[in-house]
Protein backbone atom coordinates (compact mmCIF):
# COMPACT_ATOMS: atom_id res chain seq x y z
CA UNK A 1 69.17 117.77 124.22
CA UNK A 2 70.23 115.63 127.08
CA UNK A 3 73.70 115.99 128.31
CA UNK A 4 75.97 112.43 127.91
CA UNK A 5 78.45 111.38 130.43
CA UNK A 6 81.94 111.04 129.23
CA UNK A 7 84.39 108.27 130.94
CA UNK A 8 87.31 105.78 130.62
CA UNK A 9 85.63 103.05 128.96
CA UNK A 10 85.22 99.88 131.50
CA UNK A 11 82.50 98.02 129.87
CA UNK A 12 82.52 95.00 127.70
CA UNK A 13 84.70 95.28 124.47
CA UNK A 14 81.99 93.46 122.77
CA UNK A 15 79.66 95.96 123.17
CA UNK A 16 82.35 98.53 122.21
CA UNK A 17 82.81 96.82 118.72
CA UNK A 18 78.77 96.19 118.03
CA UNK A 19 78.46 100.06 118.41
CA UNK A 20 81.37 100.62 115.74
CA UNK A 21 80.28 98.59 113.43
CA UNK A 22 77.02 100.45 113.63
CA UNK A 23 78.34 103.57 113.83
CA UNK A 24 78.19 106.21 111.15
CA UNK A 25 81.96 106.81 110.72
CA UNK A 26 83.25 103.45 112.61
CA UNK A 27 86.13 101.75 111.31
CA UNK A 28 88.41 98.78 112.11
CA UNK A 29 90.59 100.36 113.57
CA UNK A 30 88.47 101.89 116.44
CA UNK A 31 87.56 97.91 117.54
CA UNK A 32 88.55 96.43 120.67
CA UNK A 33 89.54 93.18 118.81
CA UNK A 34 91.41 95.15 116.64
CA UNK A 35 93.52 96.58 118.61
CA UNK A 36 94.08 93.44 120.83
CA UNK A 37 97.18 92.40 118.21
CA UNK A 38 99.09 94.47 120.31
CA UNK A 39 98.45 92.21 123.12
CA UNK A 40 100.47 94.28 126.16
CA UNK A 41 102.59 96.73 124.57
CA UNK A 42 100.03 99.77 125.05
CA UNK A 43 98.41 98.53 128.00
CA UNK A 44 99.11 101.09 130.42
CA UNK A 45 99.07 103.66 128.03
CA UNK A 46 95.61 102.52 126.74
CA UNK A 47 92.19 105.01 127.97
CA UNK A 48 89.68 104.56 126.00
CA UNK A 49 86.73 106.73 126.32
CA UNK A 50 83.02 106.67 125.73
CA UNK A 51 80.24 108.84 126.00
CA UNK A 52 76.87 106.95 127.37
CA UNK A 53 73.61 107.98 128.68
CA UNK A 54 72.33 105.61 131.01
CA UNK A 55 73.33 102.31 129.87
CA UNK A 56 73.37 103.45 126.51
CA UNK A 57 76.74 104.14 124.45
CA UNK A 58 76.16 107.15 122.19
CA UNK A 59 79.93 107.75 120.98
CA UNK A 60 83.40 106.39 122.01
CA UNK A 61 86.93 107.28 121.65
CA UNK A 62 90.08 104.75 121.35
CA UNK A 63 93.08 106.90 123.25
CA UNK A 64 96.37 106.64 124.51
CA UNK A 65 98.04 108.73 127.18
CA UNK A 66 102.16 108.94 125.94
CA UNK A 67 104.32 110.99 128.09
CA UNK A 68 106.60 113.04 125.92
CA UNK A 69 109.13 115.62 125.59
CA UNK A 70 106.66 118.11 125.44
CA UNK A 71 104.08 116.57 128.05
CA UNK A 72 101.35 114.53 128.29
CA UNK A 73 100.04 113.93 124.98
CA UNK A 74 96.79 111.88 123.99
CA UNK A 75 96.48 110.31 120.86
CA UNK A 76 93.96 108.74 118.63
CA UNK A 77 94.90 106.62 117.13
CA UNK A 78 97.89 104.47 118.62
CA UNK A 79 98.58 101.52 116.69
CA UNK A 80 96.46 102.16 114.17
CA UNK A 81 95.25 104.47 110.89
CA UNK A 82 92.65 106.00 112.70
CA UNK A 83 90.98 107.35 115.46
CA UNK A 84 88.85 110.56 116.16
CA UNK A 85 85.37 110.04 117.76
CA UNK A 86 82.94 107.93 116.68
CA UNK A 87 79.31 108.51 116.85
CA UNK A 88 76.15 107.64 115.15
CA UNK A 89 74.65 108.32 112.03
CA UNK A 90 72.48 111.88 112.09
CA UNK A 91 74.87 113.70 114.45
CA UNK A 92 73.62 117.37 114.71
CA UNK A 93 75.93 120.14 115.06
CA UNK A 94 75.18 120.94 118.71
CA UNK A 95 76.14 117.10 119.54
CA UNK A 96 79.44 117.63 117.94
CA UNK A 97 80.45 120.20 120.15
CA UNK A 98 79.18 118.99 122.98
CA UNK A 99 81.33 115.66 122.29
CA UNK A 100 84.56 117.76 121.33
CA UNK A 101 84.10 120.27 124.61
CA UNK A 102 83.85 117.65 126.81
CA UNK A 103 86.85 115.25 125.57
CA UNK A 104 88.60 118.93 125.60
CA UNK A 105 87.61 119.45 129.32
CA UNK A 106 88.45 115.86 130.26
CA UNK A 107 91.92 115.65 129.02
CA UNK A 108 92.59 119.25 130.05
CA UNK A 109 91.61 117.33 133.80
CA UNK A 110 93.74 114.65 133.46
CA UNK A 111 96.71 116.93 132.87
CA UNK A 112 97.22 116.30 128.61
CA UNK A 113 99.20 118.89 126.82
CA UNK A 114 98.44 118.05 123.60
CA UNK A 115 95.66 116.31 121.44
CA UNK A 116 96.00 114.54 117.89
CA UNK A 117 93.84 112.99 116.71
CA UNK A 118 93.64 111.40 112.75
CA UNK A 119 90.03 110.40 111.85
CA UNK A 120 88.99 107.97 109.29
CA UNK A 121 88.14 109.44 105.61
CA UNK A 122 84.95 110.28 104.32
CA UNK A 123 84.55 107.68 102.16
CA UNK A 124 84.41 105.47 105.40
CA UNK A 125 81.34 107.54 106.58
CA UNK A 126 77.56 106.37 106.24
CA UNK A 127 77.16 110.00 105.91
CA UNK A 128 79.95 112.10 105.49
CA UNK A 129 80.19 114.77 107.68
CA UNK A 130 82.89 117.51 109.31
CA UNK A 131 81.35 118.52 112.07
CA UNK A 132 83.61 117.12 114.34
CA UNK A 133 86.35 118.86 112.47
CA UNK A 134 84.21 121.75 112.62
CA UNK A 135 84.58 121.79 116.24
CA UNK A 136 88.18 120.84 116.45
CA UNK A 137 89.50 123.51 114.32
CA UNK A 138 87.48 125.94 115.90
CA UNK A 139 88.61 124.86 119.25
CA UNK A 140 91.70 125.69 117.72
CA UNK A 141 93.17 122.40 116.28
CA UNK A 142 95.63 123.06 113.09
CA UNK A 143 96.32 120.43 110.66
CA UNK A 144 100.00 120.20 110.27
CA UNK A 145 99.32 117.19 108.03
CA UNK A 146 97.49 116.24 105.45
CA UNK A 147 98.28 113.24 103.52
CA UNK A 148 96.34 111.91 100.27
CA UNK A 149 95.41 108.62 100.28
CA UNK A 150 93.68 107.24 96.97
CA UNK A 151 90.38 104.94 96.25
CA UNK A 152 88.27 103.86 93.19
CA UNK A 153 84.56 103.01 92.91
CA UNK A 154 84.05 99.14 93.37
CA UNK A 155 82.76 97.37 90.26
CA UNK A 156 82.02 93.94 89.32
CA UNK A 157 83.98 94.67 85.83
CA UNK A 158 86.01 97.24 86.89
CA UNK A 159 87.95 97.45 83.57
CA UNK A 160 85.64 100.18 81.99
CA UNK A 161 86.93 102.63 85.14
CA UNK A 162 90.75 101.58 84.21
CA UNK A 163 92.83 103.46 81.75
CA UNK A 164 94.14 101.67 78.83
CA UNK A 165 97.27 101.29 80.35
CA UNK A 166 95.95 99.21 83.52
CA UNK A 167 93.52 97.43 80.86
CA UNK A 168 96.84 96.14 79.23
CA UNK A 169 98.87 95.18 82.14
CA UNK A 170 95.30 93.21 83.46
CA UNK A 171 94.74 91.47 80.17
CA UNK A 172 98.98 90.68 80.56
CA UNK A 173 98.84 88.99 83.64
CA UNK A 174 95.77 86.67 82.55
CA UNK A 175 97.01 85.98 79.43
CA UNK A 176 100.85 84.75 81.09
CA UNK A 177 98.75 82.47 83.44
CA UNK A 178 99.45 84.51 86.10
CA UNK A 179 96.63 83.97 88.94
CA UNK A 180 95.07 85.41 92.00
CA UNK A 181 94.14 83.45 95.02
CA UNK A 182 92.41 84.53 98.29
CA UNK A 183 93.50 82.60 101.24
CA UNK A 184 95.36 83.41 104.94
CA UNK A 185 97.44 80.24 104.68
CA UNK A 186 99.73 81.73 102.46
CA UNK A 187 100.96 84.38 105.09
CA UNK A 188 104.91 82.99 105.14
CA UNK A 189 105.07 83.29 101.22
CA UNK A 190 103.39 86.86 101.28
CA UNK A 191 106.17 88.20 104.38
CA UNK A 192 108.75 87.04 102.86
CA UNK A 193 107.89 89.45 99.31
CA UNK A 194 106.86 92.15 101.28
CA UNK A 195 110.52 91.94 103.63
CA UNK A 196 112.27 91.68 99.98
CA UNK A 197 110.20 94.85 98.24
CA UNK A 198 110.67 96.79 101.27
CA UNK A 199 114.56 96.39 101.14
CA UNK A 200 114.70 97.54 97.89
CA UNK A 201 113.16 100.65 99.28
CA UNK A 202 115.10 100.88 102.46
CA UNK A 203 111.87 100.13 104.89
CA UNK A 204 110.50 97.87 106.90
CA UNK A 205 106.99 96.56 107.30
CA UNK A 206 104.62 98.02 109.77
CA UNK A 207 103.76 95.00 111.22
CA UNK A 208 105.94 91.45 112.32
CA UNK A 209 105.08 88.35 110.72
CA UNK A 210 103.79 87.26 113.87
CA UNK A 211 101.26 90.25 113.70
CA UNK A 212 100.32 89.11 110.65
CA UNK A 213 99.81 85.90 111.08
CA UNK A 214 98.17 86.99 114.46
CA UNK A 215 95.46 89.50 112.41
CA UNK A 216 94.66 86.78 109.50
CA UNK A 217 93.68 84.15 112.18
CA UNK A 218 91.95 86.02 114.69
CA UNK A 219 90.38 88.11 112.43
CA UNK A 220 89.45 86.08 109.73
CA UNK A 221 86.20 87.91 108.39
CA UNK A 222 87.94 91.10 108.61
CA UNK A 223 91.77 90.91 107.52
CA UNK A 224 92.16 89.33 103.58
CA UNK A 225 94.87 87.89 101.78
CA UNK A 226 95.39 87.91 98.22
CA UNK A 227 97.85 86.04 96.55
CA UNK A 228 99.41 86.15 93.13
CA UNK A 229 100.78 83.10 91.05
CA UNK A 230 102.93 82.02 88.47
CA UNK A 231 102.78 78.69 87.83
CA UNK A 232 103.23 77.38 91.45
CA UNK A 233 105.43 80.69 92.28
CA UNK A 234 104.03 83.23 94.91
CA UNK A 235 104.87 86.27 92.99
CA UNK A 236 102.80 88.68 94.50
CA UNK A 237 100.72 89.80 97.33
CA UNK A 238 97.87 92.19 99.32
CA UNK A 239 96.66 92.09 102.70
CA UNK A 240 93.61 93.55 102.81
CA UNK A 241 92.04 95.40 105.86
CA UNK A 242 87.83 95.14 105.55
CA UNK A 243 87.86 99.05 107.13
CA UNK A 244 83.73 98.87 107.62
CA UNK A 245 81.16 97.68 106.26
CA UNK A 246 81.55 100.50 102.97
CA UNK A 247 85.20 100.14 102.45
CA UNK A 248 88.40 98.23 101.76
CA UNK A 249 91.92 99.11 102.59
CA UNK A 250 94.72 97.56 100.44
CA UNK A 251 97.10 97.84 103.93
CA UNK A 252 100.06 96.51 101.86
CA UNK A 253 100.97 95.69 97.98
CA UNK A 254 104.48 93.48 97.29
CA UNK A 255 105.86 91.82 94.51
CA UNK A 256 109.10 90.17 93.52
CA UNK A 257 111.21 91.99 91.28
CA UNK A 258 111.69 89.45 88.84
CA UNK A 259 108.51 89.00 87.90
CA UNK A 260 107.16 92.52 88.01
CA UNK A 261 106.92 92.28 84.06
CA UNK A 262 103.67 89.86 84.32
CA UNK A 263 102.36 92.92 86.11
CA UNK A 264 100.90 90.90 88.90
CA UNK A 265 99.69 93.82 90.87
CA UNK A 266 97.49 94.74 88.14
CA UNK A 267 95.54 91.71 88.38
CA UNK A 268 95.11 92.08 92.27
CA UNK A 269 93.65 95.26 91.77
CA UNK A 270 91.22 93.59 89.14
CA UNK A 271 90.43 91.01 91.23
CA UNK A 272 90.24 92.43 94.73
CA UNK A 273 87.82 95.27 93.23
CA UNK A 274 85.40 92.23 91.90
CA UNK A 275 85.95 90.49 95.46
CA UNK A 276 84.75 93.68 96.81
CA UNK A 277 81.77 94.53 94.44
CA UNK A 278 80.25 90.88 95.19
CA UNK A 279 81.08 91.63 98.91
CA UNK A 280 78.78 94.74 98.72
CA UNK A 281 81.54 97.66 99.36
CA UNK A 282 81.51 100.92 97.72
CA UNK A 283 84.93 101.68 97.72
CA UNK A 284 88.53 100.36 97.71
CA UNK A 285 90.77 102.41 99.26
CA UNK A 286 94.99 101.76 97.94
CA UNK A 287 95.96 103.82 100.78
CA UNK A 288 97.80 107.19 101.06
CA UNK A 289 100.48 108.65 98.17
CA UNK A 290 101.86 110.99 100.07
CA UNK A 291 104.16 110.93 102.66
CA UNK A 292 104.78 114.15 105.05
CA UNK A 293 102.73 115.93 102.07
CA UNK A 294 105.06 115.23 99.92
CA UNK A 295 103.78 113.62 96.75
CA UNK A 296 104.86 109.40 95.78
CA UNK A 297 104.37 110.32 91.89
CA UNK A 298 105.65 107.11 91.10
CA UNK A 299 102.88 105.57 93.20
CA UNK A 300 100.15 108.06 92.35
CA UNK A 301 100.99 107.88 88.38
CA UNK A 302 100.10 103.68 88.79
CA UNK A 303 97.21 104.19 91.07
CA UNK A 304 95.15 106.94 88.99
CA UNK A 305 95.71 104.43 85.82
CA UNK A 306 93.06 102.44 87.82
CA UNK A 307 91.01 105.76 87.86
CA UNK A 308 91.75 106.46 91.27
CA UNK A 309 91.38 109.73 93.06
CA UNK A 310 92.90 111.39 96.57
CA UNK A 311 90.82 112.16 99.46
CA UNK A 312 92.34 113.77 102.57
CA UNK A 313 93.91 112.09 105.67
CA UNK A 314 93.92 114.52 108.09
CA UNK A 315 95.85 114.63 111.43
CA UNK A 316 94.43 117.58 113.50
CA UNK A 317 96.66 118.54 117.20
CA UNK A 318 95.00 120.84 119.53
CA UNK A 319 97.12 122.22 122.28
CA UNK A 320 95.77 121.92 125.71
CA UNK A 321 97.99 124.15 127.56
């Protein structure tokens, strides 16, 4: 097996992303233009690797170098869900390793303390796989964290999947004249719910309205917005990430209050799963219900009435020395 050369990526971020979206466990979050809504903040943090032969990419890394209390610590991913190495489809065992060893060996060079790395889930993955993990763990990588995140089959009529409960609150929503729209223009309206349902929690968004607004228009085939109406009343929203080319991520749900009794977030989940299904994904992913391992039952009780399941989120660290 011929050895690969690992480096700080330099090449064209176009050619970066076209190997992603190819890629057997690629995600959104592992693009170039992805990651460009940051615009500056990261940028001397930011080293990116990639493993090529020749001219040829065979795997890359996104990665940030953070100086911290406890050293030099590199992180994939920064600014994003997830990281972790991506490589082709068919990876054999002995590739893994030699892909972990030599990211070990490089960062151990550049002086890095500490590795963590989250990679996507397998329902991302062409072919689901742990072999990287494999390698991780037994370079001695422990998993401090492990968070759940949930996902349902996609279906053109997903109702059958749903338990009676979500089959009511679906059948609800239609029947008070309550609507679902799919459209970027309506990112103001949609902010402005999620800044109001986050209060009520005592949180704040992820991301600025700016970044929002910045993600919907410059990445227009892969960043949705769904929109839910009463009458001519934004009453809910869900900005959807399109993770790869097998899966969706619902990156945030909000609703007003006052009209949480139309059960509004039903019908996005209705209507986002039949978006998806005539979009030709496999699986919609409602994100994690955990937080620090600790179990959202509130949140996991409404997602499961939609049939949906947990998969693990891992976060691996490996200490360098």
């Amino acid at each position: 097996m011929a050895e690969l050369t690992l480096a700080r990526y330099e090449g064209d971020p176009g050619a970066w992303d076209a190997f992603v979206e190819e890629a057997d466990n690629g995600t959104l979050f592992h693009r170039h233009d992805f990651l460009a809504y940051h615009g500056d903040r990261f940028a001397r943090q930011a080293h990116h690797v990639a493993w090529t032969k020749g001219e040829t990419l065979h795997a890359v890394m996104p990665l940030g170098l953070f100086e911290e209390d406890d050293g030099l610590v590199a992180r994939s991913p920064f600014g994003a869900s997830y990281g972790g190495i991506v490589v082709r489809e068919g990876l054999s065992l002995q590739r893994a390793r030699e892909l972990v060893d030599s990211v070990v060996e490089y960062l151990r060079g550049l002086g890095v303390r500490k590795l963590i790395v989250t990679p996507p889930p397998k329902l991302c993955f062409a072919r689901p796989h742990d072999y990287l993990e494999f390698w991780l763990l037994k370079a001695g990588a422990v998993c401090p964290v492990s968070e759940l995140t949930s996902y349902i089959p996609v279906a053109e009529d997903p109702l059958p999947t749903f338990q009676h409960s979500a089959v009511k609150a679906v059948r609800k929503a239609t029947t008070n004249g309550v609507r679902v729209v799919e459209g970027g223009e309506a990112a103001e309206a949609f902010y402005s719910i999620l800044i109001a349902n986050r209060s009520r929690l005592g949180v704040s968004p992820t991301h600025s309205l700016e970044e929002v607004r910045w993600l919907l228009e410059k990445l227009p085939d892969r960043i949705k917005l769904f929109m839910a109406y009463h009458e001519d009343q934004p009453i809910a929203g869900s900005l959807v990430f399109r993770v790869n080319r097998r899966a969706i991520l619902d990156f945030y749900w909000a609703h007003l209050n006052e009209y949480q009794g139309l059960r509004p977030v039903s019908l996005l989940v209705h209507e986002i799963t039949r978006w998806a299904a005539r979009h030709g994904y496999s699986w919609f992913d409602f994100g994690t219900h955990t937080l620090n391992m600790v179990p959202q039952d509130g949140s996991t009780r409404f997602k499961e009435t939609f049939g949906a399941v947990g998969a693990f989120r891992c976060t691996y660290r490996l200490d360098l020395g």
